[in-house]
C-alpha atoms as a PDB file:
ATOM      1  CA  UNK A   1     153.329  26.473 209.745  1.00  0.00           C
ATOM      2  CA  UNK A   2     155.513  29.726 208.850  1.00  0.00           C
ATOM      3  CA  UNK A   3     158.842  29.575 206.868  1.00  0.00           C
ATOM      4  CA  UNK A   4     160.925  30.200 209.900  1.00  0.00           C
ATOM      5  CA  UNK A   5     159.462  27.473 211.920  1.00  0.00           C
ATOM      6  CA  UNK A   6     160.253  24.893 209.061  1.00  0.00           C
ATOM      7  CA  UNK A   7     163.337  26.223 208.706  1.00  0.00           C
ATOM      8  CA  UNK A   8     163.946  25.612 212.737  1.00  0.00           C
ATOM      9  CA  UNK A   9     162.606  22.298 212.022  1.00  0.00           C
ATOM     10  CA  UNK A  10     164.635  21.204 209.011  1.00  0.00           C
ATOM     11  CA  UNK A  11     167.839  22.750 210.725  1.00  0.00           C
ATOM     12  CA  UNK A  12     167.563  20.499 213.995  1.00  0.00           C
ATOM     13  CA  UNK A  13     166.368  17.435 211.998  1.00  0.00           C
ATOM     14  CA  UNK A  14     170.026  18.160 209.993  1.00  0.00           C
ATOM     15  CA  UNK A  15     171.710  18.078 212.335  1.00  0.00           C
ATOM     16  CA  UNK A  16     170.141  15.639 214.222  1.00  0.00           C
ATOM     17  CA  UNK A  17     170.360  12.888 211.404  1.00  0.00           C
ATOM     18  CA  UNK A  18     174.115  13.760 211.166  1.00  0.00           C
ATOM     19  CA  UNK A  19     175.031  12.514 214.472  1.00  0.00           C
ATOM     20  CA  UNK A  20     172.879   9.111 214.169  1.00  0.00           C
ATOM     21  CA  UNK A  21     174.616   8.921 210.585  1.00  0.00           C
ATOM     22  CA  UNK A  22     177.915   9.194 212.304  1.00  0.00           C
ATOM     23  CA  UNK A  23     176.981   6.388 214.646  1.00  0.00           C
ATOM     24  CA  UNK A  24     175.549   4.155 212.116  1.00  0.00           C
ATOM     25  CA  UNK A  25     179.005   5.033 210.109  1.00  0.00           C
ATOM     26  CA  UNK A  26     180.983   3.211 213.102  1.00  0.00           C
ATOM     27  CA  UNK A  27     178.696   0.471 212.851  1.00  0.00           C
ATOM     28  CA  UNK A  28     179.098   0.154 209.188  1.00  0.00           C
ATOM     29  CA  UNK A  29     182.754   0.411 208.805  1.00  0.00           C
ATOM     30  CA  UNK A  30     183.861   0.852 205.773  1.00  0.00           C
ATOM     31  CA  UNK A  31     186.403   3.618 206.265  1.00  0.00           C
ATOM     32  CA  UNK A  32     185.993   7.045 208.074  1.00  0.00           C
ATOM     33  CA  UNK A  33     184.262  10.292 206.340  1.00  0.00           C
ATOM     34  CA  UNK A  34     186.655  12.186 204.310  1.00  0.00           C
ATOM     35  CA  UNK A  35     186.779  15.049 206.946  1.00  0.00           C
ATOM     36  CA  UNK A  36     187.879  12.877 209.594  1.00  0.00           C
ATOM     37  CA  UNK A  37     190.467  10.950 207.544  1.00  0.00           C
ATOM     38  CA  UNK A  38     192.428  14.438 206.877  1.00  0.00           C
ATOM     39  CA  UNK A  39     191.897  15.536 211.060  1.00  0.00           C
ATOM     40  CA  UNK A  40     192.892  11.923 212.108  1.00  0.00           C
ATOM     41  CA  UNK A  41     196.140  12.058 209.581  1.00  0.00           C
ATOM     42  CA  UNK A  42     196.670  15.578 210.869  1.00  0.00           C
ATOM     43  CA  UNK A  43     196.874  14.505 214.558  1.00  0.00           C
ATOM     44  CA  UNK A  44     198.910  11.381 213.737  1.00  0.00           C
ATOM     45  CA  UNK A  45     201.787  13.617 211.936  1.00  0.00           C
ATOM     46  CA  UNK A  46     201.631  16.197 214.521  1.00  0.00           C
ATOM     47  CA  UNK A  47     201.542  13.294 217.434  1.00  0.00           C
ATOM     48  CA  UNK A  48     198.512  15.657 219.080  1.00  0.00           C
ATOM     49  CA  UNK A  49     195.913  13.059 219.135  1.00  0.00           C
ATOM     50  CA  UNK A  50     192.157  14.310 219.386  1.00  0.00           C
ATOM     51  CA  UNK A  51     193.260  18.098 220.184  1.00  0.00           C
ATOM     52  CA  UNK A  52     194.195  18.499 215.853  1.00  0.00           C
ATOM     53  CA  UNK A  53     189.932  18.057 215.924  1.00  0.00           C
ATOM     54  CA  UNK A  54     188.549  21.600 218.016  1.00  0.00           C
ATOM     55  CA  UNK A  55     191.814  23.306 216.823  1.00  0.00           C
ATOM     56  CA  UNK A  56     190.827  22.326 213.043  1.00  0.00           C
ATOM     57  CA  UNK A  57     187.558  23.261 213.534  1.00  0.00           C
ATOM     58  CA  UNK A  58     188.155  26.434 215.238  1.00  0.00           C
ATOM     59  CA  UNK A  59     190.518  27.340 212.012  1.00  0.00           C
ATOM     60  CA  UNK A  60     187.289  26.812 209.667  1.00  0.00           C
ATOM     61  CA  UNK A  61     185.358  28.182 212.150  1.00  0.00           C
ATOM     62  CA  UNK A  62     187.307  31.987 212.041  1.00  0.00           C
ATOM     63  CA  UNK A  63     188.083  31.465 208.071  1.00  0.00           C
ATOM     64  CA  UNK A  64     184.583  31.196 207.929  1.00  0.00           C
ATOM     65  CA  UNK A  65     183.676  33.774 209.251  1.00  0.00           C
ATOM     66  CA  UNK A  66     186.017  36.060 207.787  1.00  0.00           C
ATOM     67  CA  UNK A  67     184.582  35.303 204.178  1.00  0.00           C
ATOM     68  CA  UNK A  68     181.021  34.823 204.580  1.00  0.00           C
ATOM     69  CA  UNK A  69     179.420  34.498 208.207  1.00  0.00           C
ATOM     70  CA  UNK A  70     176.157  34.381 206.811  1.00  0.00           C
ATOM     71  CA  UNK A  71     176.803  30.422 207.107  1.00  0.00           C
ATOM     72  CA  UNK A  72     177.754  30.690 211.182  1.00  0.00           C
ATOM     73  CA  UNK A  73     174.338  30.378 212.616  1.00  0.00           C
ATOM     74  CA  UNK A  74     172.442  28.327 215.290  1.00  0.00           C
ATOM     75  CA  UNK A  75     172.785  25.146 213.705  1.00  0.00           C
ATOM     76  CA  UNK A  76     176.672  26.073 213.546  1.00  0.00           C
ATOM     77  CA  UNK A  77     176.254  26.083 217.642  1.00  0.00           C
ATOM     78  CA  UNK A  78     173.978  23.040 217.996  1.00  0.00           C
ATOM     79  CA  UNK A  79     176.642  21.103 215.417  1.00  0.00           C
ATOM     80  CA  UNK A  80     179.403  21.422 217.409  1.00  0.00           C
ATOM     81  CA  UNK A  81     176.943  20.474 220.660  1.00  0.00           C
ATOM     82  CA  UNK A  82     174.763  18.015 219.359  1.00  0.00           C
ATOM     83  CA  UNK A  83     176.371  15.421 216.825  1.00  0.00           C
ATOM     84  CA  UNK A  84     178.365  14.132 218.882  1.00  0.00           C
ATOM     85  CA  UNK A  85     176.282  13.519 221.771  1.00  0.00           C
ATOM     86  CA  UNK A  86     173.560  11.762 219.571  1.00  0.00           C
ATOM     87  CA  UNK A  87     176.531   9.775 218.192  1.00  0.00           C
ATOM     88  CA  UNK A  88     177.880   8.447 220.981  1.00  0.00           C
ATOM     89  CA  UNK A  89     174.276   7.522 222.053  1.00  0.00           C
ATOM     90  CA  UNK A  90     172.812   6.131 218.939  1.00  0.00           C
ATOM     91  CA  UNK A  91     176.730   4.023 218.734  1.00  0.00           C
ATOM     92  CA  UNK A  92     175.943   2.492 222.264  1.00  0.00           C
ATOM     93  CA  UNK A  93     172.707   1.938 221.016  1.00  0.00           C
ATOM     94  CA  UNK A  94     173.831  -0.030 217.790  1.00  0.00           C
ATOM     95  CA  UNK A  95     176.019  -1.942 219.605  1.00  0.00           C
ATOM     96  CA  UNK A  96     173.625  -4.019 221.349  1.00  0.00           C
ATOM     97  CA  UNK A  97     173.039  -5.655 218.288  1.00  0.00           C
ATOM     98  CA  UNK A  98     176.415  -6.304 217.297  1.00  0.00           C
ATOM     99  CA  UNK A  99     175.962 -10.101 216.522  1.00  0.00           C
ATOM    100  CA  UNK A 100     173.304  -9.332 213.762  1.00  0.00           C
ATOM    101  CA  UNK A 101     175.593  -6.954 211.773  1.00  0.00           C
ATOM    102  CA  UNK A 102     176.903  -9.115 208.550  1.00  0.00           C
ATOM    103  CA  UNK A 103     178.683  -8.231 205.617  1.00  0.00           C
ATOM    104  CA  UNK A 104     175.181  -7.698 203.713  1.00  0.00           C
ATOM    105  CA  UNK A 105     173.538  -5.640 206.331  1.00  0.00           C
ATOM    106  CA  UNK A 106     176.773  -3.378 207.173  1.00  0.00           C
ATOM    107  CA  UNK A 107     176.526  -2.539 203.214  1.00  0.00           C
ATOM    108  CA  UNK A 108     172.770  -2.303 203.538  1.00  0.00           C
ATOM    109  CA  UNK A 109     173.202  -0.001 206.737  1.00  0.00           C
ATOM    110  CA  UNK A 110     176.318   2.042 204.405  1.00  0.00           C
ATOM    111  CA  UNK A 111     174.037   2.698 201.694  1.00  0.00           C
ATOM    112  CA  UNK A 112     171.202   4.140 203.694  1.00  0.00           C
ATOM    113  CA  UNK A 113     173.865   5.694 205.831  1.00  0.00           C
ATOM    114  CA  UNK A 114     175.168   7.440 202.849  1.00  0.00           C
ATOM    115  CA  UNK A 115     171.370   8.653 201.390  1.00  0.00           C
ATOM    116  CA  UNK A 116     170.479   9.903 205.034  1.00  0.00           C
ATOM    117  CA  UNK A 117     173.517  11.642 205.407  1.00  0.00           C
ATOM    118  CA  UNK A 118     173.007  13.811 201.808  1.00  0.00           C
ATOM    119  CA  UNK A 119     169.334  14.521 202.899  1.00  0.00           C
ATOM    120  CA  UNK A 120     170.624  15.710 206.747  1.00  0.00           C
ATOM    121  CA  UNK A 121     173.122  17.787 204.497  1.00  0.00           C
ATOM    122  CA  UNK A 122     170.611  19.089 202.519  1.00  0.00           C
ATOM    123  CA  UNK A 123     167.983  20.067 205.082  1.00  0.00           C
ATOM    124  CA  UNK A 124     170.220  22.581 207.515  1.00  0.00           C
ATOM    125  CA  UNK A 125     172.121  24.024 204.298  1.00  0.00           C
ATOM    126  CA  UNK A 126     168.348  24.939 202.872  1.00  0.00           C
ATOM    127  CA  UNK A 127     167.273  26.289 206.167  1.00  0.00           C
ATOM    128  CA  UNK A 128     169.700  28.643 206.061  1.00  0.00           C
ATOM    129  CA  UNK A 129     170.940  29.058 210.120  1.00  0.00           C
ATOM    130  CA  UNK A 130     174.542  28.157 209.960  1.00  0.00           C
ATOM    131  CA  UNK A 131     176.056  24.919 208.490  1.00  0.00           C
ATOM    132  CA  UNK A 132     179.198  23.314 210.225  1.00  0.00           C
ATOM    133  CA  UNK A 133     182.695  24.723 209.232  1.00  0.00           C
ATOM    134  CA  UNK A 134     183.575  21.912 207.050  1.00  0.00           C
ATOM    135  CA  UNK A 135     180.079  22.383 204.802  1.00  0.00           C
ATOM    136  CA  UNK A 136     180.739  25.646 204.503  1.00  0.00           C
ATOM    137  CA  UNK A 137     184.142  26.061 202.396  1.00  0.00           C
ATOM    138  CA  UNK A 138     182.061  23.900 199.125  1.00  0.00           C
ATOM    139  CA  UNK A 139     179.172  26.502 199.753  1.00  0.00           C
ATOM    140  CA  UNK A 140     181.245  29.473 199.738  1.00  0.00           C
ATOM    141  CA  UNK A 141     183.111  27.648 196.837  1.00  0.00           C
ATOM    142  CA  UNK A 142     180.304  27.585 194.974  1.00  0.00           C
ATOM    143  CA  UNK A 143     179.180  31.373 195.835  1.00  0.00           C
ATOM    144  CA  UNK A 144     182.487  32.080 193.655  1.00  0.00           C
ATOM    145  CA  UNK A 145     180.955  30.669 190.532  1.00  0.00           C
ATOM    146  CA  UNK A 146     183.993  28.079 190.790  1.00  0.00           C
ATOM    147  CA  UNK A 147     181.635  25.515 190.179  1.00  0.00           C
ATOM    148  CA  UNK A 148     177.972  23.953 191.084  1.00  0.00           C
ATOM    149  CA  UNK A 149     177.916  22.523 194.454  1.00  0.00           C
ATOM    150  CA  UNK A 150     178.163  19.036 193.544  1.00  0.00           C
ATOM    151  CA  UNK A 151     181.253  19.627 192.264  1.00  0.00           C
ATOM    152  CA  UNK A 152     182.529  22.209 195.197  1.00  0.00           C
ATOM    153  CA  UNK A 153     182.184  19.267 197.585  1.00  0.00           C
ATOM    154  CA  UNK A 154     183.680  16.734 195.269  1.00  0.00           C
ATOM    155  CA  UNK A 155     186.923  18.935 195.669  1.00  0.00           C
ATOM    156  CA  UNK A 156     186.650  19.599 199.446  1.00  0.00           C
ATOM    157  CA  UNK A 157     185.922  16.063 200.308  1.00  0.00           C
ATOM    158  CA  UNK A 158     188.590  14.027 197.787  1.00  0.00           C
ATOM    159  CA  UNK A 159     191.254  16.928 199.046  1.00  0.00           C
ATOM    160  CA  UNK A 160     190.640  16.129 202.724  1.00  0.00           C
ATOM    161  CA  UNK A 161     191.640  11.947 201.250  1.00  0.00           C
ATOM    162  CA  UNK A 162     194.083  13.127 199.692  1.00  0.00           C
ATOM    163  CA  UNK A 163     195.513  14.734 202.820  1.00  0.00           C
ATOM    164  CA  UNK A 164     195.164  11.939 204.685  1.00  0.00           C
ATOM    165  CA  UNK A 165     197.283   9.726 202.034  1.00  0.00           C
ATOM    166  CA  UNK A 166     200.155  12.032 202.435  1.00  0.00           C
ATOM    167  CA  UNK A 167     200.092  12.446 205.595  1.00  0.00           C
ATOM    168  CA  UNK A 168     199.308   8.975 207.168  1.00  0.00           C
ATOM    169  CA  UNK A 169     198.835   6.399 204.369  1.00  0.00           C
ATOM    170  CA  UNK A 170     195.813   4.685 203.642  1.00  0.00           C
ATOM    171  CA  UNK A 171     195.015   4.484 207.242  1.00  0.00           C
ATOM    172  CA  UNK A 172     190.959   5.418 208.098  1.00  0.00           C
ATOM    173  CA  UNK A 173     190.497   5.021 204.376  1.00  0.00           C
ATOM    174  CA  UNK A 174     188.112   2.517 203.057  1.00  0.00           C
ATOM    175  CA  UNK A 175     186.044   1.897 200.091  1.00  0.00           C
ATOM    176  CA  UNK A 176     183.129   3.608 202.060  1.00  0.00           C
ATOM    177  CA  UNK A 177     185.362   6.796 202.463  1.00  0.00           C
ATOM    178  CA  UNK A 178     186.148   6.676 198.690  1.00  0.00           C
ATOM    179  CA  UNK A 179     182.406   6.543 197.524  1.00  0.00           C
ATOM    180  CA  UNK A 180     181.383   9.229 200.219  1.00  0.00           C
ATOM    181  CA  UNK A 181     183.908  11.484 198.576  1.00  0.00           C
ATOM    182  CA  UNK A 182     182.593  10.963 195.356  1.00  0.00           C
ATOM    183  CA  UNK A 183     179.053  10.716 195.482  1.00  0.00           C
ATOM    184  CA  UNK A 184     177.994  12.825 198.692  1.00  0.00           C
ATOM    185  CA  UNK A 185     178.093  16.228 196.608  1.00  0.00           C
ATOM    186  CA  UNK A 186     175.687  15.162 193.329  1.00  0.00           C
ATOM    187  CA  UNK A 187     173.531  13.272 195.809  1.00  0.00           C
ATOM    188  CA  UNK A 188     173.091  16.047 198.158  1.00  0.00           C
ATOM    189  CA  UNK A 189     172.235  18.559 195.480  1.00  0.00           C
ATOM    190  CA  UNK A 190     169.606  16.342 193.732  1.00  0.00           C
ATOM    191  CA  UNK A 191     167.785  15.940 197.551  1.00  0.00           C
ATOM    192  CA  UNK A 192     168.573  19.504 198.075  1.00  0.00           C
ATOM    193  CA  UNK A 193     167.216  20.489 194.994  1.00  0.00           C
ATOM    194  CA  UNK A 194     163.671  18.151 195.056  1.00  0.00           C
ATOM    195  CA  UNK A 195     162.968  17.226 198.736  1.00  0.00           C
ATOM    196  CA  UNK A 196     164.846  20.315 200.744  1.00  0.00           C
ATOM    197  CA  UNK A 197     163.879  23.574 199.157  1.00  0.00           C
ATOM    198  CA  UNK A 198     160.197  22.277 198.534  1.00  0.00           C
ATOM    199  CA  UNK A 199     159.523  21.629 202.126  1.00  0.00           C
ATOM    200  CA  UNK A 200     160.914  25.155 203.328  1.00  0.00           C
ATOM    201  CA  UNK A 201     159.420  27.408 200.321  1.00  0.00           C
ATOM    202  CA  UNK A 202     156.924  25.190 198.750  1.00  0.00           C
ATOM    203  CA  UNK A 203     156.544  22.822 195.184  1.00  0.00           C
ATOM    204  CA  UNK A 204     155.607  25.932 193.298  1.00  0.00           C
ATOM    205  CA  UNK A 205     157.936  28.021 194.287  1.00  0.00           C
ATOM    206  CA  UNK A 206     161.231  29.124 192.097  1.00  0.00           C
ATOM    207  CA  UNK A 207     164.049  29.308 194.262  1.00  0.00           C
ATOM    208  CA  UNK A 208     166.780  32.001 193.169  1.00  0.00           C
ATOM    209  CA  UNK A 209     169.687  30.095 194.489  1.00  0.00           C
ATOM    210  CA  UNK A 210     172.760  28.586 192.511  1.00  0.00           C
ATOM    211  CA  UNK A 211     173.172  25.020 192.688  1.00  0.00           C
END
């Protein structure tokens, strides 16, 4: 298999896994990702609903792109496609099963929630064709030497709660949303690090890349 095929691969398995990791999300409820508290806090100050989400994206979209397109690619595309279709499907799905889900196995379904989500993270970001709009501002964070990436998304995710505080309470916000915020960055750059940039350029391989 050549390096661009894996890197196809990895990049539609990403992205993939992030909409059945939304779904399972839902199912788990424990608060909303940090990214949707700040859009859903946004829309309920501005009393625009849903339309705050494409225009918000379309801002990080063009800021994006301004500072460093390299991370507007294909996957960028089948993001904004994709997720949520799988989402909505996978949800539907889950829900069939509604009378099994107890406290123990909606923390259960969090915490693998929460690991799949870092390695989905991890694989499109190593394959290098585009990452959403939202991933993007830690990477380019970290392309500034502010800090590693761990830390980048620390900031980006605990700002986007910290938004949504201001701006609508503590509504959307649960302890789920707290430890996502916290823990999504250092977890994604350890799979990154050991199970992402081995599969597209190989065990032996040094990988000149900051972390």
């Amino acid at each position: 298999m050549t390096e661009k095929t894996r890197r196809i691969i990895m990049g539609v398995v990403g992205v993939s896994l992030l909409g059945v990791c939304v779904a399972m999300l839902r199912i788990a409820d424990f608060g909303t990702d940090p990214f949707t508290v700040m859009v859903v806090s946004v829309a309920h100050k501005t009393k625009l609903s849903y339309q705050v989400y494409p225009l918000v994206i379309g801002l990080f979209i063009v800021f994006v792109f301004f500072v460093n397109r390299k991370y507007i690619g294909i996957v960028t595309a089948i993001n904004l496609v994709l997720v949520g279709i799988i989402a909505d499907t996978v949800h539907r799905f889950l829900l069939q099963f509604s009378e099994f889900y107890t406290l123990g196995v909606r923390v259960g379904m969090f915490v693998a929630t929460l690991l799949l989500l870092c390695l989905a993270s991890s694989l499109y970001i190593v394959a290098d064709l585009g990452v959403s709009s939202y991933d993007a501002l830690s990477l380019i964070m970290r392309d500034k030497n502010l800090a590693q990436y761990r830390i980048c998304r620390i900031i980006t995710d605990a700002s986007c709660v910290l938004i949504g505080i201001l701006l609508a309470g503590f509504s959307g916000i649960g302890i789920g949303t707290i430890i996502t915020a916290f823990f999504m960055g250092p977890i994604t750059q350890f799979i990154q690090t050991n199970i992402a940039e081995p599969l597209r350029y190989g065990k032996n391989k040094k990988v000149n890349k900051k972390g």
